[in-house]
C-alpha atoms as a PDB file:
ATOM      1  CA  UNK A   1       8.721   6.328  86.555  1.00  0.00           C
ATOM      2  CA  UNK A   2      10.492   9.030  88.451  1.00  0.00           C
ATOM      3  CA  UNK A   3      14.088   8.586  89.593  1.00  0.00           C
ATOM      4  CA  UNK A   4      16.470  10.990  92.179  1.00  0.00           C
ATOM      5  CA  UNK A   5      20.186  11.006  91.110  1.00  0.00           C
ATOM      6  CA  UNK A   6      22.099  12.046  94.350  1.00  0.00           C
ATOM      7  CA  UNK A   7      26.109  12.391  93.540  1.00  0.00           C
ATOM      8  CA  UNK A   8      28.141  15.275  93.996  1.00  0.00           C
ATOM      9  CA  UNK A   9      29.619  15.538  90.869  1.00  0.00           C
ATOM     10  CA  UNK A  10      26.894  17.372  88.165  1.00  0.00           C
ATOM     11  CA  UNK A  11      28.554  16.124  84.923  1.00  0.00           C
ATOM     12  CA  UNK A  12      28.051  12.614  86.297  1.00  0.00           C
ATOM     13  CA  UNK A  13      24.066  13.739  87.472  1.00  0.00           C
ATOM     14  CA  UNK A  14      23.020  15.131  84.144  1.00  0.00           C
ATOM     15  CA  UNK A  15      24.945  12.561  82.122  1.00  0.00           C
ATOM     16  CA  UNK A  16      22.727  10.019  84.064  1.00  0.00           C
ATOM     17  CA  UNK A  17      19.423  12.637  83.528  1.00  0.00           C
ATOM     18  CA  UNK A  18      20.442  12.344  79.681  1.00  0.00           C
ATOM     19  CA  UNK A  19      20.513   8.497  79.542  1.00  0.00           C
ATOM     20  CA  UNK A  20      18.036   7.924  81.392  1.00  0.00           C
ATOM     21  CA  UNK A  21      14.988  11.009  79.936  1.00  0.00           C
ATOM     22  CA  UNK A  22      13.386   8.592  77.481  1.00  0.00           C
ATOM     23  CA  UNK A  23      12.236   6.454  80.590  1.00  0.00           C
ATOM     24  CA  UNK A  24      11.875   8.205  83.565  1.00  0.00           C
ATOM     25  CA  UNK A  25      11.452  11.675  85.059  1.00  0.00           C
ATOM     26  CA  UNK A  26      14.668  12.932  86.502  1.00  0.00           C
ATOM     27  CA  UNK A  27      15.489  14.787  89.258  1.00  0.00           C
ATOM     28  CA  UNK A  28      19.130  15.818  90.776  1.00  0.00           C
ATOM     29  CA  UNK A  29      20.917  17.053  94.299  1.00  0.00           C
ATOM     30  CA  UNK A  30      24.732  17.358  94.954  1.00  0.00           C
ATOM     31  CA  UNK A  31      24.734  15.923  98.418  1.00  0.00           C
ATOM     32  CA  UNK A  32      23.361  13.282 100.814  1.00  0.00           C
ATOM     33  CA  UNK A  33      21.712  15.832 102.713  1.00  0.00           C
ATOM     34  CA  UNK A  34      19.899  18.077  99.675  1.00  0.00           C
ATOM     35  CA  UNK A  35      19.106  14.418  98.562  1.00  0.00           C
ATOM     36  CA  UNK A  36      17.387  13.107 101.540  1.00  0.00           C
ATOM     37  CA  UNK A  37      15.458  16.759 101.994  1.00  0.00           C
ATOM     38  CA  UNK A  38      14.317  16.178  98.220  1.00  0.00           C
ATOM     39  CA  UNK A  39      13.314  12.672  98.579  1.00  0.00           C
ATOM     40  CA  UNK A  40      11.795  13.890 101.964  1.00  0.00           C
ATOM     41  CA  UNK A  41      10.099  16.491  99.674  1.00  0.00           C
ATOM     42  CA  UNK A  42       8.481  13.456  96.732  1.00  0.00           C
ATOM     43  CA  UNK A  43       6.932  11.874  99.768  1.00  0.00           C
ATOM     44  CA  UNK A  44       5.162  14.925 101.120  1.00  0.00           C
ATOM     45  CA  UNK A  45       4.199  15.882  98.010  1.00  0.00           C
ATOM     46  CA  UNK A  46       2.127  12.334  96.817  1.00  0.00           C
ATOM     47  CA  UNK A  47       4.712  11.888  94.507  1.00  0.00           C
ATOM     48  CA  UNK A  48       7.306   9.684  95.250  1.00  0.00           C
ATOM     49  CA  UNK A  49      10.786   8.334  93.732  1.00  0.00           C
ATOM     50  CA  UNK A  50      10.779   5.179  92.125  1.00  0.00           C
ATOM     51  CA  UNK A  51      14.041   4.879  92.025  1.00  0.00           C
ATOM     52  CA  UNK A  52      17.483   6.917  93.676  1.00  0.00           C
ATOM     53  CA  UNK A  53      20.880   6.560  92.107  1.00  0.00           C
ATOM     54  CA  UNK A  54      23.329   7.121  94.994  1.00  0.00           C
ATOM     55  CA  UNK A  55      26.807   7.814  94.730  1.00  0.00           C
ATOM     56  CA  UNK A  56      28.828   6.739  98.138  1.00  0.00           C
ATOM     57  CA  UNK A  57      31.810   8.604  98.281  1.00  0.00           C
ATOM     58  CA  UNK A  58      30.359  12.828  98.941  1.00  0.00           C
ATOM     59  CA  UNK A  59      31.119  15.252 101.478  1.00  0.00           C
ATOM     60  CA  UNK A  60      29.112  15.164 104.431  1.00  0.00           C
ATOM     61  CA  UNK A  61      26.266  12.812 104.774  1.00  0.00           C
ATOM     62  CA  UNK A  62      27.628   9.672 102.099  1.00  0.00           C
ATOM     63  CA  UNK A  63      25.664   7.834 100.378  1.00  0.00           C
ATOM     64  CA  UNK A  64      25.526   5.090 102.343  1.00  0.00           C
ATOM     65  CA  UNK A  65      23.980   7.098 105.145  1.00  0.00           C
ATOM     66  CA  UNK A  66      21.564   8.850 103.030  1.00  0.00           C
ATOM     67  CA  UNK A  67      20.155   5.649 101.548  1.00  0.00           C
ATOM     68  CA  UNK A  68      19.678   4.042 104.866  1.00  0.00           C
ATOM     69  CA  UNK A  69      17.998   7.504 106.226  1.00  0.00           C
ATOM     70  CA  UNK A  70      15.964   7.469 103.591  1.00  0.00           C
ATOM     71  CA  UNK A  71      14.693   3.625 103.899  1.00  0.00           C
ATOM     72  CA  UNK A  72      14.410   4.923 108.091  1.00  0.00           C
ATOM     73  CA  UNK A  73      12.145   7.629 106.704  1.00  0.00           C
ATOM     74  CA  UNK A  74      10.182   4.924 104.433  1.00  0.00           C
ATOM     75  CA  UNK A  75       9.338   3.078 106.737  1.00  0.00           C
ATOM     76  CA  UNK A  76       8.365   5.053 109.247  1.00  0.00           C
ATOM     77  CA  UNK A  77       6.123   6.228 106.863  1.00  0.00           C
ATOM     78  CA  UNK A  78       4.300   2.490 106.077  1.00  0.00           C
ATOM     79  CA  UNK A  79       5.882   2.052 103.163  1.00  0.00           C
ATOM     80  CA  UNK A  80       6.658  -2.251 102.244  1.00  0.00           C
ATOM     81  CA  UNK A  81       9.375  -3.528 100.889  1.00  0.00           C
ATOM     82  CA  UNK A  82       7.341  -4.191  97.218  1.00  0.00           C
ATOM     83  CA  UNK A  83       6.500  -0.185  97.218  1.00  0.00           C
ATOM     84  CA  UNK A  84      10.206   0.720  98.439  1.00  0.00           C
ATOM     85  CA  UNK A  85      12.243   2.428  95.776  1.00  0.00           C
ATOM     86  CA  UNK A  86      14.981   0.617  94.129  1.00  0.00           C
ATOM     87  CA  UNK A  87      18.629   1.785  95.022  1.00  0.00           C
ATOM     88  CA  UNK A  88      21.113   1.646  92.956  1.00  0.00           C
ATOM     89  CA  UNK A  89      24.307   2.808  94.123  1.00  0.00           C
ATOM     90  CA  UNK A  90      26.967   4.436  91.722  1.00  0.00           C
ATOM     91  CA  UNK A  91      30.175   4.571  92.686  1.00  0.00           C
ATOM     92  CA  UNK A  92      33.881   3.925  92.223  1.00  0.00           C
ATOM     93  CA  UNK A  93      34.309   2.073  95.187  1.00  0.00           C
ATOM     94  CA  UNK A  94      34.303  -1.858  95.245  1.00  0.00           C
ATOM     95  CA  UNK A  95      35.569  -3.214  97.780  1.00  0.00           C
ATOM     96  CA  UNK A  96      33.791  -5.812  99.965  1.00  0.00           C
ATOM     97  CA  UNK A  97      32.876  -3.319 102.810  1.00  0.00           C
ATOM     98  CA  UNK A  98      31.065  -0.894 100.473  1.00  0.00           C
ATOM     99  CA  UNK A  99      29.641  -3.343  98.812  1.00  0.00           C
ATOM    100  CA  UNK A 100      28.155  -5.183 101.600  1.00  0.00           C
ATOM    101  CA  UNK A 101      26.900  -2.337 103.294  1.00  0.00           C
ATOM    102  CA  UNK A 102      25.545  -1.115  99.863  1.00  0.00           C
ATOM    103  CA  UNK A 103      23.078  -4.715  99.801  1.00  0.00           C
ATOM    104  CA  UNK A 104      22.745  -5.702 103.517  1.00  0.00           C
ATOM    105  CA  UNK A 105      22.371  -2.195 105.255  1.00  0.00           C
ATOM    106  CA  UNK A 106      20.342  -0.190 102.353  1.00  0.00           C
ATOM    107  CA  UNK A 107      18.992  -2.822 100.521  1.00  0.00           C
ATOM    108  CA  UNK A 108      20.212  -1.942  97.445  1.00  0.00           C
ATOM    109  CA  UNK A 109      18.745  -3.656  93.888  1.00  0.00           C
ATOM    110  CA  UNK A 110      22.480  -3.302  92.011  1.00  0.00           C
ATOM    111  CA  UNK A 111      25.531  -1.758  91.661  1.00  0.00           C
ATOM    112  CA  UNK A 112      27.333   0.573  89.117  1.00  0.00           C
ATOM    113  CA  UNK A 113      31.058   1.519  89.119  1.00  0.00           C
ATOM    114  CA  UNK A 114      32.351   4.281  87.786  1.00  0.00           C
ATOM    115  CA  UNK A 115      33.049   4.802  84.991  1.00  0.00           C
ATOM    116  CA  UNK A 116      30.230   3.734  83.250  1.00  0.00           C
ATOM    117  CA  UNK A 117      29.019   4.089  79.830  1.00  0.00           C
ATOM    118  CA  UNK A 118      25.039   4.335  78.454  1.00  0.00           C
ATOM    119  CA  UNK A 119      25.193   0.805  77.478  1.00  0.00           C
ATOM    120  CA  UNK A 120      25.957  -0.758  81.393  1.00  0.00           C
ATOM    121  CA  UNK A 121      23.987   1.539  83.040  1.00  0.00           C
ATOM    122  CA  UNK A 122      20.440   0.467  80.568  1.00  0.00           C
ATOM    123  CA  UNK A 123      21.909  -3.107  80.827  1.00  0.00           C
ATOM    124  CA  UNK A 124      21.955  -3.242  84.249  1.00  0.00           C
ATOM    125  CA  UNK A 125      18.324  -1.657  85.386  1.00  0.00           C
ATOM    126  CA  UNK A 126      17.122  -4.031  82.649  1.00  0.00           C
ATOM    127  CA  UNK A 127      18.431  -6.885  84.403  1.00  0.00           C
ATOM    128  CA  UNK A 128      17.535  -6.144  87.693  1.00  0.00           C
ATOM    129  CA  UNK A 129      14.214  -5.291  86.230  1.00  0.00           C
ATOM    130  CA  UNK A 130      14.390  -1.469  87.253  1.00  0.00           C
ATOM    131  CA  UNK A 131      13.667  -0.574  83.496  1.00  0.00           C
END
């Protein structure tokens, strides 16, 4: 399992990388842009992301554009919806606009706020069977 963490805060990235080592392959970038070239990159390679944790609120290109580029770029690749990676969006926003846009616009599978502990963040891919 290989999973992108996209947020532009790196104490928040490799806290996630730590949690998260014992299951999955870990990879960072500090911005919606460096994310999408990096997820751009997986794909090119053979080797795509199972999975991108994407925080909204970063300077430039947000997360909520990034995710939806890189579901654009998806499928104009081929990819379906059951080889899509999971999205789950990390954030400290929740209010009904950022959610919404979050599960209607980018598809996302769930939803973290911040700030989260190891015990939510393992609880939550387990339920929405990410983990």
């Amino acid at each position: 399992m290989r999973f992108l963490i996209v947020d532009d805060d790196e104490s928040i990235q490799l806290y996630l990388q730590a949690v998260l080592a014992p299951f999955a392959r870990c990879d960072g970038a500090a911005s919606g842009e460096a994310g999408v070239a990096v997820f751009d990159g997986a794909h090119a390679a053979g080797d795509p992301y199972d999975v991108v944790m994407m925080d909204i609120l970063m300077p430039g290109m947000d997360g909520h554009q990034a995710a939806e580029t890189m579901r654009a770029r998806e499928a104009a690749l081929g990819v379906g919806p059951l080889q899509a990676f999971k999205l789950v969006m990390i954030t400290s926003l929740v209010d009904d606009a950022n959610v919404s846009r979050a599960f209607f616009q980018a598809h996302a599978t769930c939803y973290l706020v911040k700030p989260f502990d190891k015990a939510t963040i393992l609880d939550e891919l387990r339920e929405n069977l990410i983990l």
